[in-house]
Protein backbone atom coordinates (compact mmCIF):
# COMPACT_ATOMS: atom_id res chain seq x y z
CA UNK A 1 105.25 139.99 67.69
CA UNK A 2 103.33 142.05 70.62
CA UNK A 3 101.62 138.72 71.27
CA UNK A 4 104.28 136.95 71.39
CA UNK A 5 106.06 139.16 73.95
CA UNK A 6 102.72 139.38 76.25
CA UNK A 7 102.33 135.58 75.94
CA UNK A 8 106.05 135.19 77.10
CA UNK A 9 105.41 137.74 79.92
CA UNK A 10 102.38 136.02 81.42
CA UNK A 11 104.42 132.76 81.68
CA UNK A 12 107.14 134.40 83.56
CA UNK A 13 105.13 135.79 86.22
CA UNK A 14 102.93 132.88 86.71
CA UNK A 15 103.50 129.66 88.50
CA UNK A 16 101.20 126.36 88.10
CA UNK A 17 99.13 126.02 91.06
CA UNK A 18 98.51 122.25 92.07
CA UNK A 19 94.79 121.84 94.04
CA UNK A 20 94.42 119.64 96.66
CA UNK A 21 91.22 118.80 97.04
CA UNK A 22 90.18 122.42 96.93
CA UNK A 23 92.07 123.53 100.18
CA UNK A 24 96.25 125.06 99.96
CA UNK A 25 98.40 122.76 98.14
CA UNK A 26 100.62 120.78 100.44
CA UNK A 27 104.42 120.90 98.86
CA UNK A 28 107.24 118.56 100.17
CA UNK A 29 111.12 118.84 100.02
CA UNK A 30 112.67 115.71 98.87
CA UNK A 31 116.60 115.68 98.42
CA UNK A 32 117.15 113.73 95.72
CA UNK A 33 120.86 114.22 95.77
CA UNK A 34 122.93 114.72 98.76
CA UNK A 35 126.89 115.75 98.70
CA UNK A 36 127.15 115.58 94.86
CA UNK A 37 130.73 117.43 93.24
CA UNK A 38 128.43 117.98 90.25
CA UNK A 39 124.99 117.47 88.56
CA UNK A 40 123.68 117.28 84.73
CA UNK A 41 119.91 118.78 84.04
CA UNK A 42 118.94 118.95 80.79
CA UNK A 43 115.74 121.46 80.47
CA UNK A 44 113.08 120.37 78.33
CA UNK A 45 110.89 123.19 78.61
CA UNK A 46 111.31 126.91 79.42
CA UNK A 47 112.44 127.34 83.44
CA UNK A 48 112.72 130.00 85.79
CA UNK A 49 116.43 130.76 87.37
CA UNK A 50 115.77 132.51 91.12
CA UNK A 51 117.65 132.89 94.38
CA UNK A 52 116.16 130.68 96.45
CA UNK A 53 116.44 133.66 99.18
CA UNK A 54 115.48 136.91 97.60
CA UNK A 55 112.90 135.35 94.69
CA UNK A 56 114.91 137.72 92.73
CA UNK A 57 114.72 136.52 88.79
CA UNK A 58 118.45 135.48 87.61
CA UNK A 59 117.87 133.85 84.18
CA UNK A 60 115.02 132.40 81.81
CA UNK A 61 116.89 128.42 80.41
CA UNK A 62 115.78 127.69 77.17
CA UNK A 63 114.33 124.31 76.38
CA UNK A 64 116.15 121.92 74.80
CA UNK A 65 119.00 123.23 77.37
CA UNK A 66 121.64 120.93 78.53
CA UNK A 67 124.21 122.17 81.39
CA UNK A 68 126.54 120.99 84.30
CA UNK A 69 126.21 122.57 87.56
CA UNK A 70 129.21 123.04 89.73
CA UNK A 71 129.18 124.56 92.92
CA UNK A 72 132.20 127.35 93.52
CA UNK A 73 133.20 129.48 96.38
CA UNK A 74 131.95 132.59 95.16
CA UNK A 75 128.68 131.13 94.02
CA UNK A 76 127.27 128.65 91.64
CA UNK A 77 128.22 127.61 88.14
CA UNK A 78 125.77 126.63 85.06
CA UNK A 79 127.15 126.06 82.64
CA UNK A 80 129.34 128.78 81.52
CA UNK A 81 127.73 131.40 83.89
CA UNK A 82 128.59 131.76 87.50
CA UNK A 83 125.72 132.99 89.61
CA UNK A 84 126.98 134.71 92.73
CA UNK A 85 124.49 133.27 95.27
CA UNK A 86 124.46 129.94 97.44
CA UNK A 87 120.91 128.58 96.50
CA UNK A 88 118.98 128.76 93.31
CA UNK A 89 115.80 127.68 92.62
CA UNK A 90 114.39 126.24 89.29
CA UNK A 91 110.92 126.85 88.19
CA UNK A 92 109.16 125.34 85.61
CA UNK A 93 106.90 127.81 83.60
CA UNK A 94 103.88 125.28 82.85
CA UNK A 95 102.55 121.83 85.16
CA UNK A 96 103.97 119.47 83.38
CA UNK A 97 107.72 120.67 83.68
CA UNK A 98 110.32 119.17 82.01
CA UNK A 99 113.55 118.73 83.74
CA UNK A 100 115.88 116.05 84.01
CA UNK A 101 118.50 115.50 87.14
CA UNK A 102 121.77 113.30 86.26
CA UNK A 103 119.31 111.65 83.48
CA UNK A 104 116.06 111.09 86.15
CA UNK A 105 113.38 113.43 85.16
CA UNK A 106 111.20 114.92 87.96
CA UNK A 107 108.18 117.14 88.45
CA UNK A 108 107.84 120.27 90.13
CA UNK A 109 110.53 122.50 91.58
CA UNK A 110 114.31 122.16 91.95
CA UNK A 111 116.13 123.69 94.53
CA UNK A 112 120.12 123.42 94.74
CA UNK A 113 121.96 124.68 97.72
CA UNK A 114 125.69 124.83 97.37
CA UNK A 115 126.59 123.45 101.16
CA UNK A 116 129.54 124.57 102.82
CA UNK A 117 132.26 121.93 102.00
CA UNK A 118 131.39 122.72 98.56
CA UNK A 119 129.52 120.27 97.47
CA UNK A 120 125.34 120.44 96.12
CA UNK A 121 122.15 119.82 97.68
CA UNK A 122 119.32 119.28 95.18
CA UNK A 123 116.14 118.82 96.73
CA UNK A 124 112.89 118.39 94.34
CA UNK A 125 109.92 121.17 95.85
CA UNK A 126 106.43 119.44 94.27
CA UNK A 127 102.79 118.44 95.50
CA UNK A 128 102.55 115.81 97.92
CA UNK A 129 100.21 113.61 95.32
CA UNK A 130 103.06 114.12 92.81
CA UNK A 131 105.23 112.98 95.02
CA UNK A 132 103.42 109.74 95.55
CA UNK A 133 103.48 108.84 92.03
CA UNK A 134 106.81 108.64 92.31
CA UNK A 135 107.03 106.67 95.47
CA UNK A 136 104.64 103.60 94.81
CA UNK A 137 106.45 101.81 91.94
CA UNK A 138 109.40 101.62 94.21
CA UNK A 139 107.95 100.27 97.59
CA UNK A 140 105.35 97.59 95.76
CA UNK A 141 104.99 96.05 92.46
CA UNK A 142 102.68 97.90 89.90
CA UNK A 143 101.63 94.44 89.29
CA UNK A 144 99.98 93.77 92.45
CA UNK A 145 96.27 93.80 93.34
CA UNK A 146 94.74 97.22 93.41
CA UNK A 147 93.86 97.39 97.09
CA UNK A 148 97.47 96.65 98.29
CA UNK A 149 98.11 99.19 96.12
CA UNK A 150 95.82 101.14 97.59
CA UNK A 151 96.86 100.42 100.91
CA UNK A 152 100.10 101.40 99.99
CA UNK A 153 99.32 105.04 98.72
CA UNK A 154 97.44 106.01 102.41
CA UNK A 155 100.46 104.44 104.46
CA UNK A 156 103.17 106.40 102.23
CA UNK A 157 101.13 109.34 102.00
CA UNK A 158 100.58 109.39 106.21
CA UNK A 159 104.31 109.30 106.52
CA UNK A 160 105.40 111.63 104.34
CA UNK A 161 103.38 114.13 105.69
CA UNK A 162 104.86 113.05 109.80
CA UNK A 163 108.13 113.63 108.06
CA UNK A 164 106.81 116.82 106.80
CA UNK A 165 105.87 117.68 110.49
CA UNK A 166 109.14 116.47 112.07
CA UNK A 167 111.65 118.06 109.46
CA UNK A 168 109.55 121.68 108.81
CA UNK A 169 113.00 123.49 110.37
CA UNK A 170 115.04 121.79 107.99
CA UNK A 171 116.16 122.17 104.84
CA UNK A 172 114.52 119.05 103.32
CA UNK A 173 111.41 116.42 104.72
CA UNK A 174 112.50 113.34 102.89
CA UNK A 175 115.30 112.18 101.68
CA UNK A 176 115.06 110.03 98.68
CA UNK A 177 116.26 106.27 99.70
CA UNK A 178 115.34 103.84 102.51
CA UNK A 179 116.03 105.64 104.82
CA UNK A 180 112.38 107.33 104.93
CA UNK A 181 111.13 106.20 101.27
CA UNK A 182 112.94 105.79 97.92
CA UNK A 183 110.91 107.94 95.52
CA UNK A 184 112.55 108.09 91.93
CA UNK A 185 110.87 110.96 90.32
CA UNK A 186 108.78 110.92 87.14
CA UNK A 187 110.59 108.64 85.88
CA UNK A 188 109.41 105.79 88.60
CA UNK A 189 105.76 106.87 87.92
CA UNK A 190 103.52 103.66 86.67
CA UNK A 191 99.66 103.79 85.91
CA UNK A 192 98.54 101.52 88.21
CA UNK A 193 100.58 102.77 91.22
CA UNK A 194 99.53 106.34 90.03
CA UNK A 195 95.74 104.95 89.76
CA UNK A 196 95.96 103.71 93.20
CA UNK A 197 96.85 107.26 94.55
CA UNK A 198 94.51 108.72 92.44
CA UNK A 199 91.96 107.14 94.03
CA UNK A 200 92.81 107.42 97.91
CA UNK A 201 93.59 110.83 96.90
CA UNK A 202 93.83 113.28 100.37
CA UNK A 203 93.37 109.70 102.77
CA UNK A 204 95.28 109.30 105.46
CA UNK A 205 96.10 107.06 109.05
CA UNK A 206 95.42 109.13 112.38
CA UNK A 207 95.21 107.47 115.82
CA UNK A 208 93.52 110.07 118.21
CA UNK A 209 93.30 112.72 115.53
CA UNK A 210 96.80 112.69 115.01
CA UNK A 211 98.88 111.67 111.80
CA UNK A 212 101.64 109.02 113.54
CA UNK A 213 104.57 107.33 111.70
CA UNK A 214 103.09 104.46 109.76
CA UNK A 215 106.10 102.61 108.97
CA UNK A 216 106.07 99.51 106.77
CA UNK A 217 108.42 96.72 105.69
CA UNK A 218 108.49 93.74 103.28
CA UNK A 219 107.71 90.69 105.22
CA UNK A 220 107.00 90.49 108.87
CA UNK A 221 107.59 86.62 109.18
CA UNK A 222 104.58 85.54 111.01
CA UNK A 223 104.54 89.10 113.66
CA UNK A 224 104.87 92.33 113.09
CA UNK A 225 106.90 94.39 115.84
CA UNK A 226 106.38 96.57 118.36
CA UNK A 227 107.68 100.14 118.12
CA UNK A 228 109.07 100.38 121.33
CA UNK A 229 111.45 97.90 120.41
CA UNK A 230 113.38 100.05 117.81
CA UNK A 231 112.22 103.69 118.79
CA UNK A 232 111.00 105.97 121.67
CA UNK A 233 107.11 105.31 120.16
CA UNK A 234 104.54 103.55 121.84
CA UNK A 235 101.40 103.89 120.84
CA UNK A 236 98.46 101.24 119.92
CA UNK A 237 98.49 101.26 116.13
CA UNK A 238 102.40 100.11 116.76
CA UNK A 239 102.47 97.69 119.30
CA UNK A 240 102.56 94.38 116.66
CA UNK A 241 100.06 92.28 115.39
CA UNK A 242 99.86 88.17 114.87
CA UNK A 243 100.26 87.91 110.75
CA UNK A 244 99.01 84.64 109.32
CA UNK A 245 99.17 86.27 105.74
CA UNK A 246 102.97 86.70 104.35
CA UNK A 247 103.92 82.71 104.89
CA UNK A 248 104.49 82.90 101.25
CA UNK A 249 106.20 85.48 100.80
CA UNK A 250 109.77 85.00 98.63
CA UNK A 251 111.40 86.92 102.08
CA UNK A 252 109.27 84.75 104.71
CA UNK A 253 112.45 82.59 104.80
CA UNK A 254 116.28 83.57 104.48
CA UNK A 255 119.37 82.17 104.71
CA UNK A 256 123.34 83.44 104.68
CA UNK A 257 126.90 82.67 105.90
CA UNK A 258 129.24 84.93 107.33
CA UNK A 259 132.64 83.88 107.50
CA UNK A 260 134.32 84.36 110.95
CA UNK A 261 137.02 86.68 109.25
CA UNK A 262 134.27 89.07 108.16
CA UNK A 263 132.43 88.70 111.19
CA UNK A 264 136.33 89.78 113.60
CA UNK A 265 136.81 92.38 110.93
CA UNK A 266 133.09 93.87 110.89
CA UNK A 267 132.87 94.27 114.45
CA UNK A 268 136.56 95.35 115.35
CA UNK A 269 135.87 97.96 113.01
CA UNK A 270 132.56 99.33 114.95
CA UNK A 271 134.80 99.28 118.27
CA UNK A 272 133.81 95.86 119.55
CA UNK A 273 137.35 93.49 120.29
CA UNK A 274 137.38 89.83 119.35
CA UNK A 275 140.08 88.14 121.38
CA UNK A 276 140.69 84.73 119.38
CA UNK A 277 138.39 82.31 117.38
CA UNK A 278 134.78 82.96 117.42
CA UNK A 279 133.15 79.98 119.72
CA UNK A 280 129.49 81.05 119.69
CA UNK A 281 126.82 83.63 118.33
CA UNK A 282 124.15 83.41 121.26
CA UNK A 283 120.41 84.68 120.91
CA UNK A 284 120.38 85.70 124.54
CA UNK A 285 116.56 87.40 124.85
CA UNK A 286 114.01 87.56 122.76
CA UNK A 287 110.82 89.90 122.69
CA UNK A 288 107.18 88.59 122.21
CA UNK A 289 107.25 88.49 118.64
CA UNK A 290 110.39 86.59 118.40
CA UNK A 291 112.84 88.90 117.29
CA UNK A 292 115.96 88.93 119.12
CA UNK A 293 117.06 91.67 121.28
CA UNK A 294 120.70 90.68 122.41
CA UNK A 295 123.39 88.69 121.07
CA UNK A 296 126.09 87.18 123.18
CA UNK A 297 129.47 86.73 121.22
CA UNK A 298 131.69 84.30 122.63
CA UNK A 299 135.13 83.70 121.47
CA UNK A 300 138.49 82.15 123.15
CA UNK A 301 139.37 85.05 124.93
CA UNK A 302 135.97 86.76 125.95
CA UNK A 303 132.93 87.67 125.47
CA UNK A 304 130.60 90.29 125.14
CA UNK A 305 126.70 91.47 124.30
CA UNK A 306 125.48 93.40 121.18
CA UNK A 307 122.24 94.61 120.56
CA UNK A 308 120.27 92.94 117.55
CA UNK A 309 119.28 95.67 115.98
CA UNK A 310 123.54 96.88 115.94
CA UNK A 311 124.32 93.81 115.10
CA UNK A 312 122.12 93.67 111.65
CA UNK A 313 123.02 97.36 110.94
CA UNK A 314 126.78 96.29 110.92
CA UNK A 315 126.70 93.50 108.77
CA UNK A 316 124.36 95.22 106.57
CA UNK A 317 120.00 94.68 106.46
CA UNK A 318 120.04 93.38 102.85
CA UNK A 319 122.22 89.89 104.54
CA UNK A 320 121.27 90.28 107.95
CA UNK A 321 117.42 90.69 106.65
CA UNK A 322 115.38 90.69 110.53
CA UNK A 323 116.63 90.08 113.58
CA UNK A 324 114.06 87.16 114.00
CA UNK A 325 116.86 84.86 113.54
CA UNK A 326 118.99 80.78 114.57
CA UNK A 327 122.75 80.63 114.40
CA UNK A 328 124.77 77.73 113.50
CA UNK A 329 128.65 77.89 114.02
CA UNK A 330 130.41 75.77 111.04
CA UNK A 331 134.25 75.30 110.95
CA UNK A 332 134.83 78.39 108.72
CA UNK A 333 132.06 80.37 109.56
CA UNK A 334 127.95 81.10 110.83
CA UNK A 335 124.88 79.98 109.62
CA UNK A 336 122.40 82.56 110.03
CA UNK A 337 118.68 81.24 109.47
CA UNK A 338 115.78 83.63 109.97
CA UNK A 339 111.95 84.73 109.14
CA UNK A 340 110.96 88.07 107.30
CA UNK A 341 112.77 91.26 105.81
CA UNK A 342 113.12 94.49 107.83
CA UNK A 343 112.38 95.87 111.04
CA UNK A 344 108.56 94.54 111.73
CA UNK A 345 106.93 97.58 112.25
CA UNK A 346 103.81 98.59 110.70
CA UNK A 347 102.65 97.47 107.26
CA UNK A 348 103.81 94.29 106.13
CA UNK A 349 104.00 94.45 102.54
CA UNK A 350 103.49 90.78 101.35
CA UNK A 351 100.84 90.57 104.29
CA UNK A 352 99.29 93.20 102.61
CA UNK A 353 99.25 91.43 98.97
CA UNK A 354 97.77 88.23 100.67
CA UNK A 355 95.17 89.72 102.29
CA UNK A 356 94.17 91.62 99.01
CA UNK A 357 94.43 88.69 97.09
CA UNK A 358 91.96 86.66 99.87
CA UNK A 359 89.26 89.61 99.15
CA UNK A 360 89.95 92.40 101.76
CA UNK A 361 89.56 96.01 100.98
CA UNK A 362 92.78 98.49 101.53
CA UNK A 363 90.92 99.84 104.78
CA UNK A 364 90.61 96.30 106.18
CA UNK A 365 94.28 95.47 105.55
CA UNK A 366 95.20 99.25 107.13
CA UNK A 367 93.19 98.30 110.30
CA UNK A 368 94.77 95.06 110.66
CA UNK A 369 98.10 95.93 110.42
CA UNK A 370 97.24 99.18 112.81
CA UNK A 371 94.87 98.68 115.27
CA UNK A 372 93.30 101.23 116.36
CA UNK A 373 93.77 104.13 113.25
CA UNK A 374 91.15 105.63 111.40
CA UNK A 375 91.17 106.34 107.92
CA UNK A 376 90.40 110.50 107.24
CA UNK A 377 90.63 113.14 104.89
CA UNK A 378 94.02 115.27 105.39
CA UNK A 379 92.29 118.39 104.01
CA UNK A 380 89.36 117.63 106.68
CA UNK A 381 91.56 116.95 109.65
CA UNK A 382 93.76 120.24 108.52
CA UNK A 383 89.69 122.55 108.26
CA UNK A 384 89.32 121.33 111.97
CA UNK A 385 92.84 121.86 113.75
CA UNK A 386 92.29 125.44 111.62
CA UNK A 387 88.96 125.48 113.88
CA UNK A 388 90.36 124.88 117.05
């Protein structure tokens, strides 16, 4: 029985302690779920209940645990027990964990921060590599050759860690969708994809000695685009390159008609007044890689310009897939014919399988599609700025 009791002891005061590559572990915030009324975790293993503020210990959760968490004005509810503090952190007692999040199980941490119109925060605390594993199987195909896979696993790792720079004041550095890069947990993790981080492990893009954003898409369309166009970035790994490789691509072509009634109501509700039938959607200018940069919208009444990039936001990316893009105006509607999926900039995904199914290595492909990067060790590049 003493045993048993020091045994349990030693796992409550210890946490697992991820290496990375010998130097401090690097540990990113991803929210997994923003704004929710309610969440479901069902423990599989023994965890760790703390205030995310004090460290103070609240409760030990038995595995094999099931419980709803609701957040509450004076505090936060699991279960039947209401713990009178606005974040809580979950910590699992060995490194495999065992926790599951509305059904999604996920390594690492768990924070949850009841916000203040009541609703919950969860963000998922674990090692950057972790992280990855969870990130690949949703951005490219397990399926594809290993050094677009590769590839893959030193672009996603470089931008995670520029979000990690950008968002350190905040309360998360990635969000879990598109909108930086849709990471799905444990559950998403694949061997190959896990394989391919495994063996890039600590490898990352700097241009100068700097990690930059090295964003990537699914299929440039015969250019990939330069950064300037989109954000307030200009440097040489993101100016665009010539791609000769994603022609096949199942997104090198796309096609989709808008009716005019959508297209009065989408834009009258973003502010912009259509006066009449719709006469004309007009490419007006177009940057070198041949993605447009204004629209002119003519209709019986007036007219007016909208920017491209708007103009796909509003009638959503996944129909309006590039802005590299004809228009042909049919009785009851538009025609919209264009080349590639997503912005342009960076990686092109589909370039990237190409060029590994040709033969080339993932640090060929990486210095194609950014000109100008070198490929270094994080934990290296982290040893010198210490040295500085």
């Amino acid at each position: 029985m003493k045993k048993i009791f020091v045994l349990l002891f030693s796992l409550l005061n210890s946490r697992p302690i991820f290496a990375y590559g010998g130097n401090t572990p690097v540990i990113l915030r991803v929210a997994i779920l923003t704004g929710a009324p309610s969440i479901e975790i069902s423990f599989r293993e023994l965890h760790r209940l703390k205030s995310l503020d004090s460290d103070e210990l609240l409760s030990v959760i038995p595995s094999l645990k099931k419980e709803k968490i609701f957040p509450l004005q004076e505090g936060i509810k699991i279960g039947e027990q209401i713990f009178k503090v606005p974040r809580i952190k979950i910590e699992p007692l060995n490194e495999e964990g065992g926790l599951l999040i509305n059904g999604r199980k996920y390594r690492g941490e768990i924070d949850i921060l009841r916000t203040k119109d009541l609703k919950l925060l969860v963000i998922n605390r674990l090692e950057l590599e972790e992280y990855l594993y969870g990130v690949l199987f949703h951005e490219v195909s397990p399926h594809w050759p290993i050094e677009a896979l590769k590839a893959q696993a030193i672009v996603s790792r470089t931008y995670a860690l520029y979000q990690r720079m950008m968002n350190k004041d905040k309360d998360y550095d990635l969000t879990s969708d598109f909108y930086t890069q849709i990471y799905g947990g444990r559950s998403s993790e694949r061997y190959r994809t896990t394989r391919a981080v495994k063996l890039t492990a600590g490898k990352v893009l700097t241009y100068k000695g700097e990690i930059f954003p090295t964003y990537f898409h699914a299929t440039c369309g015969g250019a990939t685009e330069d950064a300037r166009e989109l954000w307030d970035i200009d440097i040489g790994p993101l100016k665009g390159v010539k791609c000769d490789f994603c022609y096949q691509s199942p997104h090198y072509l796309w096609e989709r008609f808008i009716s005019f009634k959508e297209i009065k109501e989408k834009l009258s509700n973003y502010g912009y007044g259509i006066s009449g039938k719709v006469l004309g959607i007009i490419p007006k200018e177009r940057n070198l890689s041949g993605r447009i940069r204004k629209l002119t919208i003519i209709t019986e009444n007036n007219k007016f310009e909208i920017s491209a990039k708007e103009f796909r936001q509003i009638f959503d990316p996944q129909v309006i897939r590039s802005t590299n893009f004809e228009v042909e105006i049919e009785p009851e509607g538009a025609i919209f014919r264009g080349y590639g999926w997503g912005h342009g900039v960076g990686l092109c995904q589909w370039g990237a399988y190409f060029m590994a199914i040709k033969g080339y290595k993932a640090e060929e492909i990486l210095k194609f599609y950014y000109p100008g990067a070198e490929i270094e060790s994080y934990p290296s590049i982290m040893k010198q700025k210490r040295s500085e």
